[in-house]
N, C-alpha and C. Protein backbone atom coordinates (compact mmCIF):
# COMPACT_ATOMS: atom_id res chain seq x y z
N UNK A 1 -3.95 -0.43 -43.66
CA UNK A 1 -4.52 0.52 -42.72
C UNK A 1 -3.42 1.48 -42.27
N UNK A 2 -3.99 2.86 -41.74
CA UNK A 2 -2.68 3.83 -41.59
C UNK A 2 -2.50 3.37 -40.28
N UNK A 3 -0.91 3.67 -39.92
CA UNK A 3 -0.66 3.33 -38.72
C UNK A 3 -0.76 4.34 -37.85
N UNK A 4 -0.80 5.41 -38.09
CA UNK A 4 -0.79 6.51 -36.99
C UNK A 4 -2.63 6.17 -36.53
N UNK A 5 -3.59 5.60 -37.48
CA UNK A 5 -5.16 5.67 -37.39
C UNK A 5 -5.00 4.60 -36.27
N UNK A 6 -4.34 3.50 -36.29
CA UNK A 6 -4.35 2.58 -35.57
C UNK A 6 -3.97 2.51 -34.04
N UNK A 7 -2.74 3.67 -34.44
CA UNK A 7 -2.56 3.86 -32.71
C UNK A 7 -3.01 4.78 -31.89
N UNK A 8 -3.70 5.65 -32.58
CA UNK A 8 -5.05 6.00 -32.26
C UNK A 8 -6.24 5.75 -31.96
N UNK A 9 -6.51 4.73 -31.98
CA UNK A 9 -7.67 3.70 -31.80
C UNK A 9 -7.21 2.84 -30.56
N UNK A 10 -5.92 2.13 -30.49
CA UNK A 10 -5.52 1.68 -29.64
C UNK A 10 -5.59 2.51 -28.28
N UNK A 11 -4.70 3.64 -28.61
CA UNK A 11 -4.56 4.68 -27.53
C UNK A 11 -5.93 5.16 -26.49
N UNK A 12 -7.23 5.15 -27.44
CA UNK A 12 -9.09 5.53 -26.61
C UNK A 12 -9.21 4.23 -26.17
N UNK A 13 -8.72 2.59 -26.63
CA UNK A 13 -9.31 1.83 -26.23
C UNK A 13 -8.36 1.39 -25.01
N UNK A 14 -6.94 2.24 -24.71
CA UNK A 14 -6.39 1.65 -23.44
C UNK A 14 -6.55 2.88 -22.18
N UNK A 15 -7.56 3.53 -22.13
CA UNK A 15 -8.38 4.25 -21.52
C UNK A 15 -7.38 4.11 -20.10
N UNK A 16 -6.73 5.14 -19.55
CA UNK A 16 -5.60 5.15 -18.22
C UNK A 16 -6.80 5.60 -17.10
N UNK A 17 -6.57 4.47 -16.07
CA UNK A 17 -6.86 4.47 -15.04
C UNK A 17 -6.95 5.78 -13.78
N UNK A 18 -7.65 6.53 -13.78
CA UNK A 18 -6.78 7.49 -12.04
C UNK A 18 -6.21 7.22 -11.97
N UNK A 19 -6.31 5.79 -11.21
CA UNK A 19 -5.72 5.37 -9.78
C UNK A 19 -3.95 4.71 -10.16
N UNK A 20 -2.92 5.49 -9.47
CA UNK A 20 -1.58 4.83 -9.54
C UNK A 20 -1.16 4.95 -8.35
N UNK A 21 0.10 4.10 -8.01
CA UNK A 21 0.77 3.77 -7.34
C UNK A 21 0.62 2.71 -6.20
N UNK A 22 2.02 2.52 -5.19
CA UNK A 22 1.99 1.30 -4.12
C UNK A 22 1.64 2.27 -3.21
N UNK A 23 0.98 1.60 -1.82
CA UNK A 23 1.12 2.87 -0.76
C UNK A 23 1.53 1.78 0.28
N UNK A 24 2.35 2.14 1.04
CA UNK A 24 1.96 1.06 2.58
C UNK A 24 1.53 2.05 3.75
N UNK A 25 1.10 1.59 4.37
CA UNK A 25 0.65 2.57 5.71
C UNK A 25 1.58 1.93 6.71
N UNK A 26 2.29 3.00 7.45
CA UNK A 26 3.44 2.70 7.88
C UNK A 26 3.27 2.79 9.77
N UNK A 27 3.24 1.65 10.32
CA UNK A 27 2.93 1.49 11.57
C UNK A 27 3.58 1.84 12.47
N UNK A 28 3.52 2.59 13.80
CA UNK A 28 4.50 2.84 14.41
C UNK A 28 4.17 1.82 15.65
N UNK A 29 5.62 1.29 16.51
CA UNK A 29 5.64 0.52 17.83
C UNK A 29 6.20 1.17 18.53
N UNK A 30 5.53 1.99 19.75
CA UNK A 30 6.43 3.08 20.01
C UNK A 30 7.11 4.19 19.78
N UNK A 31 8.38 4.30 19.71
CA UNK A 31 8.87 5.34 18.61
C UNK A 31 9.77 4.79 17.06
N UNK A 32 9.62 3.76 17.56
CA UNK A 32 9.98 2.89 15.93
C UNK A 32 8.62 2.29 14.75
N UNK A 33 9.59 2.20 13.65
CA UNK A 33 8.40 1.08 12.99
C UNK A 33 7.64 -0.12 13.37
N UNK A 34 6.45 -0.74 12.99
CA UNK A 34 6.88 -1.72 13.24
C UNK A 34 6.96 -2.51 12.32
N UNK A 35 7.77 -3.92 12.39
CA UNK A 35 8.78 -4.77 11.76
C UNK A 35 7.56 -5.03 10.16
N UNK A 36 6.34 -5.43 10.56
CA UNK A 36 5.29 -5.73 9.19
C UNK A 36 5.61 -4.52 8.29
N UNK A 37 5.91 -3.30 8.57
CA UNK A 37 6.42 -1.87 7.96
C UNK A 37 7.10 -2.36 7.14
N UNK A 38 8.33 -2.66 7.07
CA UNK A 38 9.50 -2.50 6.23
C UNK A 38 9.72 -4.15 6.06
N UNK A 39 9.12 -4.76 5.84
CA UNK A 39 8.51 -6.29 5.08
C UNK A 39 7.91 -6.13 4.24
N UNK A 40 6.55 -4.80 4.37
CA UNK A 40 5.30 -4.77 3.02
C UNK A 40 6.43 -3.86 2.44
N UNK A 41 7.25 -3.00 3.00
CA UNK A 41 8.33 -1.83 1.80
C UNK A 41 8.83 -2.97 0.87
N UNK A 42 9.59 -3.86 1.21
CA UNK A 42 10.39 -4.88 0.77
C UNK A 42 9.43 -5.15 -0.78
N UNK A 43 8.58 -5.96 -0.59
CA UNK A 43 7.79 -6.82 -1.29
C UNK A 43 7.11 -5.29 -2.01
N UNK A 44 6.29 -4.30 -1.69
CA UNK A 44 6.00 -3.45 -2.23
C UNK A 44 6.78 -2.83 -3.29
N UNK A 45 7.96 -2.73 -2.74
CA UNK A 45 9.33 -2.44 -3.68
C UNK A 45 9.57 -2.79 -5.23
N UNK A 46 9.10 -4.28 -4.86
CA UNK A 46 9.50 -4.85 -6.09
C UNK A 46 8.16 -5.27 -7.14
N UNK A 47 6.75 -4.61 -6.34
CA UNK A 47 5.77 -5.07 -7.11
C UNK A 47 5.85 -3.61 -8.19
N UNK A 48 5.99 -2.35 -7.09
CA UNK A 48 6.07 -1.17 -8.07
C UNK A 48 6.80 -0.85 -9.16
N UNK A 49 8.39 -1.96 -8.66
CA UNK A 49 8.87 -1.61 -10.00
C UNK A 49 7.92 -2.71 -11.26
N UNK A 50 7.96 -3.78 -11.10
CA UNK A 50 7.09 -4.24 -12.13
C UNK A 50 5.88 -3.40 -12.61
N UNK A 51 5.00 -2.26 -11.88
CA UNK A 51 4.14 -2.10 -12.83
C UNK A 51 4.76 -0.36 -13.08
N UNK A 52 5.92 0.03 -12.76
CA UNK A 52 6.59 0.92 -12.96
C UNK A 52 5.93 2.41 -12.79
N UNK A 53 5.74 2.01 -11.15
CA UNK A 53 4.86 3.22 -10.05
C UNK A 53 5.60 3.75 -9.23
N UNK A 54 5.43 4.49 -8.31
CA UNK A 54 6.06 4.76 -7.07
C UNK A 54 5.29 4.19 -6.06
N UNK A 55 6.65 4.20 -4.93
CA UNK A 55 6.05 3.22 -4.03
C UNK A 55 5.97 4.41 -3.22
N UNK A 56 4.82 4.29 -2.24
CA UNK A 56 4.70 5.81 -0.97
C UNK A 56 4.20 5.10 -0.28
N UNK A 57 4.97 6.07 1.12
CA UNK A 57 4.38 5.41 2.75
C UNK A 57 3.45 6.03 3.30
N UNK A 58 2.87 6.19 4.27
CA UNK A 58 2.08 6.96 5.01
C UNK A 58 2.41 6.94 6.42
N UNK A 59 3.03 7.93 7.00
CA UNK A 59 3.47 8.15 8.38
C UNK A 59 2.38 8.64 9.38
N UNK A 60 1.50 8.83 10.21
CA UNK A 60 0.79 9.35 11.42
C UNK A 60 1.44 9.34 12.54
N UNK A 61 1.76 10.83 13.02
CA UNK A 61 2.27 10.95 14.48
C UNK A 61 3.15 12.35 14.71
N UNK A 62 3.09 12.55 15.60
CA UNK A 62 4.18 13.64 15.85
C UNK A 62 5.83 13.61 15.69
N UNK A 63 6.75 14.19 15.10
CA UNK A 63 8.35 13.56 15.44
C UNK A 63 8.79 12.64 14.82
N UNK A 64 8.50 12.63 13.53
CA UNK A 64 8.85 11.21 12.85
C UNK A 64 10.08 11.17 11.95
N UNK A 65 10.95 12.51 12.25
CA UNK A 65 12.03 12.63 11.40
C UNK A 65 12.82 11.74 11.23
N UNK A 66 12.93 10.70 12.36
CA UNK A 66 13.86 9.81 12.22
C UNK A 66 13.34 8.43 11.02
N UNK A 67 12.04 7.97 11.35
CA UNK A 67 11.50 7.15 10.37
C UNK A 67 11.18 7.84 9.41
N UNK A 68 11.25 8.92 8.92
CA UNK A 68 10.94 9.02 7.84
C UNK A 68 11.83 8.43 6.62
N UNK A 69 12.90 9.00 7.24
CA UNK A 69 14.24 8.51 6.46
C UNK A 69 14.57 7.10 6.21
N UNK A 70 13.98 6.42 7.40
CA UNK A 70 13.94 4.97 7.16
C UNK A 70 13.18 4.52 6.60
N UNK A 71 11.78 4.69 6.10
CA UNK A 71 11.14 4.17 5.29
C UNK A 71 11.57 4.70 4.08
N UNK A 72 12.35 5.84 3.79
CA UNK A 72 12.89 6.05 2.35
C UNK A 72 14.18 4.70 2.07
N UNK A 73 14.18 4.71 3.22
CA UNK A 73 15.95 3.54 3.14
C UNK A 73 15.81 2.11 2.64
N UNK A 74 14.33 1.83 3.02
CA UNK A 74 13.63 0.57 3.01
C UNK A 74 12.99 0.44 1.61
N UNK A 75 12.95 1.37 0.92
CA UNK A 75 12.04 1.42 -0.51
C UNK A 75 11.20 2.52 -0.77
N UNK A 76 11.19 3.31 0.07
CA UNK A 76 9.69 4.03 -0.07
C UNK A 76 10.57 5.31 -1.49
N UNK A 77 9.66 5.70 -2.28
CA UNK A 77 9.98 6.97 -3.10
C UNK A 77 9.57 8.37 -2.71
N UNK A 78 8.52 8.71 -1.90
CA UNK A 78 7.74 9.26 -1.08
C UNK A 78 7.14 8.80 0.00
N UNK A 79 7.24 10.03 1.11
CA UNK A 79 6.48 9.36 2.28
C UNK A 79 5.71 10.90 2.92
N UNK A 80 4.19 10.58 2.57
CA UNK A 80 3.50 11.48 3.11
C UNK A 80 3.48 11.05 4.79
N UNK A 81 3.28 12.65 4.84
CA UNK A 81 3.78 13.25 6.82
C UNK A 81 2.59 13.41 7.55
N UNK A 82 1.67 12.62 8.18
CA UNK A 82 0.40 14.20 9.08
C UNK A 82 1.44 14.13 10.41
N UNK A 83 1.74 15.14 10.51
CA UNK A 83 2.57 16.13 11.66
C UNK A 83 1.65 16.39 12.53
N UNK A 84 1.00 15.40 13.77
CA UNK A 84 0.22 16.29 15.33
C UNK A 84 0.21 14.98 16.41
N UNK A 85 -0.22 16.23 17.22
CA UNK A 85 0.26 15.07 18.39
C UNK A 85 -1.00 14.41 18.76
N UNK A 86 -1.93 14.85 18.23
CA UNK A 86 -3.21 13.86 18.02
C UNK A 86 -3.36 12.47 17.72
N UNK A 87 -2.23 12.71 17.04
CA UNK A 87 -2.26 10.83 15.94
C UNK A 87 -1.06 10.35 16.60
N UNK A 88 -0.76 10.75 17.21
CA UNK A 88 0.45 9.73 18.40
C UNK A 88 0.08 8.73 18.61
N UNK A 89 -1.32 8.19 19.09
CA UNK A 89 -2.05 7.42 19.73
C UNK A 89 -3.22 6.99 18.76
N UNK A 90 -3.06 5.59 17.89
CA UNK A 90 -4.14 5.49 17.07
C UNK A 90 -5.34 5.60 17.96
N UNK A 91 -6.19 5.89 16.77
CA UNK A 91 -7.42 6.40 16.74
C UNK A 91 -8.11 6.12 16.05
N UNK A 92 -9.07 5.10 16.15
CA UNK A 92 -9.68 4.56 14.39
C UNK A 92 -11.07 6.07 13.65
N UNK A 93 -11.15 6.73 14.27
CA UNK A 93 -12.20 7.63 14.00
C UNK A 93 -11.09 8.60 12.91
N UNK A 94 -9.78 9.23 13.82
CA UNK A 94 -9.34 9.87 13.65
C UNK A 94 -8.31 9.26 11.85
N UNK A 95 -7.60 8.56 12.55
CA UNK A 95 -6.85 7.38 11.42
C UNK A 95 -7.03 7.22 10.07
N UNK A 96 -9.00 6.88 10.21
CA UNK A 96 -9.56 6.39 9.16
C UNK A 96 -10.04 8.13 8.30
N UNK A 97 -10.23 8.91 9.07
CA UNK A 97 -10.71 10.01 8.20
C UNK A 97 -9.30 10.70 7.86
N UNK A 98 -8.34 10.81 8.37
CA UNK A 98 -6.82 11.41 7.71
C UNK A 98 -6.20 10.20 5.97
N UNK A 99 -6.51 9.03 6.57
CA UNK A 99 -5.88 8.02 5.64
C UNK A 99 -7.27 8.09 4.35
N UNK A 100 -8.40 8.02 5.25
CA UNK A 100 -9.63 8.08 3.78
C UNK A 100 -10.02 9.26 2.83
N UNK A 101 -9.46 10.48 3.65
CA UNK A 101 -9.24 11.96 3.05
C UNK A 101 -8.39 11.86 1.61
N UNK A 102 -6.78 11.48 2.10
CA UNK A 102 -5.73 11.78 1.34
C UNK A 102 -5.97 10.47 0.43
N UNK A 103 -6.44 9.44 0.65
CA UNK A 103 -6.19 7.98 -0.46
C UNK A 103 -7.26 8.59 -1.42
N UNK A 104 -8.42 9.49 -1.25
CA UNK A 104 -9.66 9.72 -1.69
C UNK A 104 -8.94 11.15 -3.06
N UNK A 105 -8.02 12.01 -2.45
CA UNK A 105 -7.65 13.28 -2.60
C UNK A 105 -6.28 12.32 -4.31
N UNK A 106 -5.51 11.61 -3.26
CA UNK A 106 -4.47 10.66 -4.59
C UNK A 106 -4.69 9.50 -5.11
N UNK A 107 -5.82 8.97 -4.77
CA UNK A 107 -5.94 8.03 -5.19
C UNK A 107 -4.74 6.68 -5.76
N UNK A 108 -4.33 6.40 -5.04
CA UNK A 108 -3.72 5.37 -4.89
C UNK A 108 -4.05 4.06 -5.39
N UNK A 109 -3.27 2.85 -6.38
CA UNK A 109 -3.84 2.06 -6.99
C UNK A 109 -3.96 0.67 -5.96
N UNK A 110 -3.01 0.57 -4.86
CA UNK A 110 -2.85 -0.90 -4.28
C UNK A 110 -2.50 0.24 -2.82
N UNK A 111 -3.16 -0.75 -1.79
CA UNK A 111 -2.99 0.14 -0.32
C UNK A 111 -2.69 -0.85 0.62
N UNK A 112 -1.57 -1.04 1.03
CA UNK A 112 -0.97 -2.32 1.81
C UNK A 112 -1.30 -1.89 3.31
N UNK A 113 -2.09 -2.57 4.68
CA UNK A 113 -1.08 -2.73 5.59
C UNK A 113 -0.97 -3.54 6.39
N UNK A 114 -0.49 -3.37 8.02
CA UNK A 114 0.06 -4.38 8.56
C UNK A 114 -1.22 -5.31 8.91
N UNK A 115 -1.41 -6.68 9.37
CA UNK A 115 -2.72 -7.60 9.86
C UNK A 115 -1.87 -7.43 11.28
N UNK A 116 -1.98 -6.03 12.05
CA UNK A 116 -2.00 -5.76 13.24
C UNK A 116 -3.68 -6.06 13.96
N UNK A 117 -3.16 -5.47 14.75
CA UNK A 117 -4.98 -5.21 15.44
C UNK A 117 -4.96 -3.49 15.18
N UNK A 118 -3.91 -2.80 14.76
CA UNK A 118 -4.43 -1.81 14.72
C UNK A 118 -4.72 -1.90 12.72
N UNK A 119 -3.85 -2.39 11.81
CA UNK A 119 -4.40 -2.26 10.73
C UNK A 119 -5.41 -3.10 10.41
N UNK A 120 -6.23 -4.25 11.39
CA UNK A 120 -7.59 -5.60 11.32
C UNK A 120 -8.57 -4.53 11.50
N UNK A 121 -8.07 -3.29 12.39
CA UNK A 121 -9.47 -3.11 12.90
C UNK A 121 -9.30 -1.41 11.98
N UNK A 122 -8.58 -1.13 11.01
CA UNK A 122 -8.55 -0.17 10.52
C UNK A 122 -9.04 0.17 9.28
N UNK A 123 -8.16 -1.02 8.10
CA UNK A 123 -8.54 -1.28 6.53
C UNK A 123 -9.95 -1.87 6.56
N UNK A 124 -10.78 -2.35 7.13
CA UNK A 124 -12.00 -2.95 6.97
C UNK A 124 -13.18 -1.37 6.85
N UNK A 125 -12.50 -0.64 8.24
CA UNK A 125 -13.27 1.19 7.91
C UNK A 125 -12.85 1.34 6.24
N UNK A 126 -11.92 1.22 5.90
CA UNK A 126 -11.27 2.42 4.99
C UNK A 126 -12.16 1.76 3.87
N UNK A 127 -11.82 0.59 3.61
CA UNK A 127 -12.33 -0.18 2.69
C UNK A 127 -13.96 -0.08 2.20
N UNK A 128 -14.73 0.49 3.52
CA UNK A 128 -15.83 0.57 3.44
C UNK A 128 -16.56 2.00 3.39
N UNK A 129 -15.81 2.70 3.60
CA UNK A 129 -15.52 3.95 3.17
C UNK A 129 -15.52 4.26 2.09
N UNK A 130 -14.30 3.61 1.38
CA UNK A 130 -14.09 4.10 0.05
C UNK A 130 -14.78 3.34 -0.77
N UNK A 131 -15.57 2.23 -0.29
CA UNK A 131 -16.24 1.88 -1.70
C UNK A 131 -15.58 0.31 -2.23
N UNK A 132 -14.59 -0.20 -1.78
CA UNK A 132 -13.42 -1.06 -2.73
C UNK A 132 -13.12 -2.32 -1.68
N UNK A 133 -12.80 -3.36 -2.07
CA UNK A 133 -12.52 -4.69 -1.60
C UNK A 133 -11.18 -5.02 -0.88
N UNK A 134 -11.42 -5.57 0.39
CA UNK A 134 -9.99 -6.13 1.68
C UNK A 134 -9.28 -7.37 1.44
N UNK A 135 -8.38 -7.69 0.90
CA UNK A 135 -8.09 -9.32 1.42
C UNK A 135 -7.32 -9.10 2.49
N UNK A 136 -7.51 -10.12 3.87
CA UNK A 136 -6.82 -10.02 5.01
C UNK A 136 -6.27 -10.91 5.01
N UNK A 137 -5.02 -10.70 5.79
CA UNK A 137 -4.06 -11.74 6.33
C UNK A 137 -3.51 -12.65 5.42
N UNK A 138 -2.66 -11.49 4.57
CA UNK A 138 -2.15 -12.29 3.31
C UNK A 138 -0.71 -12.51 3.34
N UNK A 139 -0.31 -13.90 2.84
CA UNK A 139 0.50 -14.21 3.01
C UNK A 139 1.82 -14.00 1.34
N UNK A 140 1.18 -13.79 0.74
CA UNK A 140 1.78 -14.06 -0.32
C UNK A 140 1.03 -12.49 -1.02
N UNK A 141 1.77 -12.01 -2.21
CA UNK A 141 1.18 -10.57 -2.97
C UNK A 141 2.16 -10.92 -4.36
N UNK A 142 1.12 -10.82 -5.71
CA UNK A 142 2.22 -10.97 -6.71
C UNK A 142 1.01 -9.55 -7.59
N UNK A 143 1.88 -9.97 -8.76
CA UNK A 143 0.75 -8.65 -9.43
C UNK A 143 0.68 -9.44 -10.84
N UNK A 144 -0.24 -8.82 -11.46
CA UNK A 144 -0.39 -9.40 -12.75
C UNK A 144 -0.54 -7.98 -13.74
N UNK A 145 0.53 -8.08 -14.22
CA UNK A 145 1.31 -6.53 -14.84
C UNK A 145 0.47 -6.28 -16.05
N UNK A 146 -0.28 -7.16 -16.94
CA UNK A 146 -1.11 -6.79 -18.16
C UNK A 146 -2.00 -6.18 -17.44
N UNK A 147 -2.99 -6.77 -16.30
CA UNK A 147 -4.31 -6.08 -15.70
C UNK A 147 -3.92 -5.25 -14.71
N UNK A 148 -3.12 -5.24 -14.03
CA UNK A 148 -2.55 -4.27 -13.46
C UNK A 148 -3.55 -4.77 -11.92
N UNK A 149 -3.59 -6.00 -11.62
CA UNK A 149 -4.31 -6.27 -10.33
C UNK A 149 -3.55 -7.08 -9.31
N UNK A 150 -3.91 -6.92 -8.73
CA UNK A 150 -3.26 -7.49 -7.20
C UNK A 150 -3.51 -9.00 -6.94
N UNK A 151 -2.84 -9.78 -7.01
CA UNK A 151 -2.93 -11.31 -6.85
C UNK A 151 -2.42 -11.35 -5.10
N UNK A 152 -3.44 -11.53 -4.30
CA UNK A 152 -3.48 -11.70 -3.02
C UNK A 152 -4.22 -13.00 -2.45
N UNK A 153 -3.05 -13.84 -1.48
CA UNK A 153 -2.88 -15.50 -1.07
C UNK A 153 -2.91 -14.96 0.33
N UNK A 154 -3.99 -15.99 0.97
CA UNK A 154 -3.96 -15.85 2.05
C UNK A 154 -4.51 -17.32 2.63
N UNK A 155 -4.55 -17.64 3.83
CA UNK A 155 -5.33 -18.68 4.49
C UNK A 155 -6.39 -19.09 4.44
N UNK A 156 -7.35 -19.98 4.27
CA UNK A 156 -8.57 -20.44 4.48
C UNK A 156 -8.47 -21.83 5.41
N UNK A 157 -9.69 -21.85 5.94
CA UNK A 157 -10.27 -23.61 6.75
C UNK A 157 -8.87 -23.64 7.49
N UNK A 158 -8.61 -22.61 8.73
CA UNK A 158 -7.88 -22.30 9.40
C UNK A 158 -6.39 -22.70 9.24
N UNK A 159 -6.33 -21.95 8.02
CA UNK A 159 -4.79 -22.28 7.84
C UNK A 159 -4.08 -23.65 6.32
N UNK A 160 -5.35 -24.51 6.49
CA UNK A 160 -5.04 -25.96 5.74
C UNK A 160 -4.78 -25.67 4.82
N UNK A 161 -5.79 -24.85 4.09
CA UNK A 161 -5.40 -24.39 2.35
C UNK A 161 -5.05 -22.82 1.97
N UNK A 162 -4.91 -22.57 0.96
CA UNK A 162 -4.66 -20.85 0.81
C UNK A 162 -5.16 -20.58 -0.56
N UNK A 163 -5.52 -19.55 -0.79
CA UNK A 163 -6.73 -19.13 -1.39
C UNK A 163 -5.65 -18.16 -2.30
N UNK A 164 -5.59 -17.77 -3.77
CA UNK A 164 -5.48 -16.72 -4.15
C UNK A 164 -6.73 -16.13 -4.79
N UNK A 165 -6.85 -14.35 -4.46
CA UNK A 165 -8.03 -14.02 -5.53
C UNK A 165 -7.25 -12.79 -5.62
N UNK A 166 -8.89 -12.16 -6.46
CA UNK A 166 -8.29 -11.24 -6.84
C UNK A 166 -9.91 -10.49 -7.40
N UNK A 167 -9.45 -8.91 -7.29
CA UNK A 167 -10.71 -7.85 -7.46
C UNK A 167 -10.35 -6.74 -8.39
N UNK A 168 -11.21 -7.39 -9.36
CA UNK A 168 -10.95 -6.72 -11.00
C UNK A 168 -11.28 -5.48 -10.96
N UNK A 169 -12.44 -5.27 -10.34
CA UNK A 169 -12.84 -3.60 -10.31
C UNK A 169 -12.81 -2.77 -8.93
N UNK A 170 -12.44 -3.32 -8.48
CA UNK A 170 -12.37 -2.71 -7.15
C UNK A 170 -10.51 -1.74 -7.03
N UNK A 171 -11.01 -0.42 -6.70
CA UNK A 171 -9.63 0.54 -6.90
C UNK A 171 -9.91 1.42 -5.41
N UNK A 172 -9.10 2.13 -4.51
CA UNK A 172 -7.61 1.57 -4.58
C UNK A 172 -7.62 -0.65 -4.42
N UNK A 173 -7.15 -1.00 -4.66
CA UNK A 173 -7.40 -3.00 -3.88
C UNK A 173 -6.42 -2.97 -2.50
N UNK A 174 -7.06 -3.47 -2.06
CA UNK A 174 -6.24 -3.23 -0.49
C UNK A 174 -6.11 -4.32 -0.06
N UNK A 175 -5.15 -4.56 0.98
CA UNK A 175 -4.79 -5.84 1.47
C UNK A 175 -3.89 -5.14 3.24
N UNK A 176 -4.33 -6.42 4.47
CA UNK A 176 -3.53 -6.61 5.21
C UNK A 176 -2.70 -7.84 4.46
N UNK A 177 -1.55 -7.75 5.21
CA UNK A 177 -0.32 -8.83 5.04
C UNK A 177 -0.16 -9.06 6.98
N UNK A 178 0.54 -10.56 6.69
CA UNK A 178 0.30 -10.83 8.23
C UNK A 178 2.03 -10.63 8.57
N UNK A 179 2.71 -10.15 9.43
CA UNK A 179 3.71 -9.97 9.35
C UNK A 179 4.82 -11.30 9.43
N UNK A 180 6.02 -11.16 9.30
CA UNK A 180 6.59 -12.38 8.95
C UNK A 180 6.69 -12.94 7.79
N UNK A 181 5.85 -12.52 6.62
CA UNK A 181 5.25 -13.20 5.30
C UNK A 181 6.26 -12.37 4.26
N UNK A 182 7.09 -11.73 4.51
CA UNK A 182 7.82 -11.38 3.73
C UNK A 182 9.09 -10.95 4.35
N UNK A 183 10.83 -10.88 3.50
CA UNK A 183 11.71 -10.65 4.33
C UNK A 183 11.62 -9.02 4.14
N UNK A 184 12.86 -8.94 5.48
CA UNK A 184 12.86 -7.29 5.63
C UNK A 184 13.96 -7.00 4.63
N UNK A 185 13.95 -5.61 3.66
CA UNK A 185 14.27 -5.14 2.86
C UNK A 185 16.32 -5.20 3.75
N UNK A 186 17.22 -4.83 3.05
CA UNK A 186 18.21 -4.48 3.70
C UNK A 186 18.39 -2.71 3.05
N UNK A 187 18.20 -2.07 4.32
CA UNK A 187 18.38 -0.41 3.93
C UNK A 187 19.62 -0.25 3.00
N UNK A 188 18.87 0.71 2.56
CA UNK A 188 20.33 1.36 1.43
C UNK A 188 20.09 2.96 2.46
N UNK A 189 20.93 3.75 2.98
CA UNK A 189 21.01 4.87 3.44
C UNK A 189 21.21 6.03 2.51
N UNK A 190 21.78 5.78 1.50
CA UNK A 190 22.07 6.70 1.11
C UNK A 190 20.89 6.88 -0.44
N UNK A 191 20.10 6.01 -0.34
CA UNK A 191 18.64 6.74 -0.54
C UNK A 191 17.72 7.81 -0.42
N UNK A 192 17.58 8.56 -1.16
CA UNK A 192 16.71 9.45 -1.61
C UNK A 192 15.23 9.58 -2.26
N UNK A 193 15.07 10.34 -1.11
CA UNK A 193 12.92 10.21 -1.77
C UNK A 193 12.91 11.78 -1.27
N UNK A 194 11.56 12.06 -1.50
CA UNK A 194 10.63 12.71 -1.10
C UNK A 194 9.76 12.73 -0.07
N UNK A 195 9.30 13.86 1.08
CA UNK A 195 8.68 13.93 1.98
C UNK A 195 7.70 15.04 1.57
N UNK A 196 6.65 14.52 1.57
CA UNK A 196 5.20 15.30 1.72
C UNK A 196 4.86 15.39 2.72
């Protein structure tokens, strides 16, 4: 058989996805991160390089020059900006239509964030919004690099056992992580990304 016919055939039957990349949604406590932030960078870090994506943050708020840089320090390759003083103060109305706009606009393959009360009561909108499946309060995140899916461990029967699954068709796949469940990255400063 010719080989160029063959990898041609191969090439229609490995049909590329939209949807790429890591995203974390990047929490603010005050005028800092908070700490679940640059834990999901950490672990995000190293899932993107395995499926050999970029990893991007998502900032909301006014004045964020200073974190921005820090979530580049922490892993991020990009970190989209909404710049107003509107989103200072979450807002799940507001939150969910800025974050369900732009994930809708880049489509993003895996959408991490914190199992705050502000990301419990946030990713469950988005998720339902967009169409695509939540695991909450996960403790554990691996990937499975042939399917390109999200292996997400979390708690069941309050805590006793832990559950991994996983959602074959469901794109972006989203997950809270509960904070603590992963270590914090150690900054490199003299890191370089991109700001959108």
């Amino acid at each position: 058989m010719d080989l160029d016919f063959l990898e041609s055939m191969i090439g229609e039957a490995e049909e590329e996805s939209p949807y790429r990349h890591i995203w974390v949604v990047a929490e603010k406590e005050g005028n800092a991160l908070a700490p679940v932030v640059l834990e999901m960078l950490g672990r995000a870090r190293q899932l993107a390089d395995r499926l050999g994506v970029y990893l991007k943050a998502v900032l909301l708020g006014e004045g964020t020059e200073a974190l921005r840089q820090e979530l580049i320090a922490s892993g991020a390759d990009v970190v989209y900006v909404a710049d107003d003083p509107r989103l200072n103060e979450y807002s799940t109305e507001i939150y969910s239509g800025v974050l369900g706009d732009l994930i809708e606009k880049e489509r993003p393959e895996i959408v991490l964030l914190g199992a705050t009360s502000m990301g419990r009561d946030l990713a469950p909108r988005l998720a339902q919004r967009l169409g695509t499946a939540l695991f909450s309060n996960c403790l554990d995140l691996e990937i499975d690099e042939a399917q390109r899916q999200l292996l997400a461990t979390y708690p069941v029967y309050g805590g006793e056992y832990f559950q991994t699954s996983v959602c074959p068709q469901a794109r972006p796949q989203m997950a809270t992580v509960l904070p603590g469940a992963f270590r914090r990255p150690q900054a490199d400063l003299g890191r370089v990304g991109e700001v959108k």
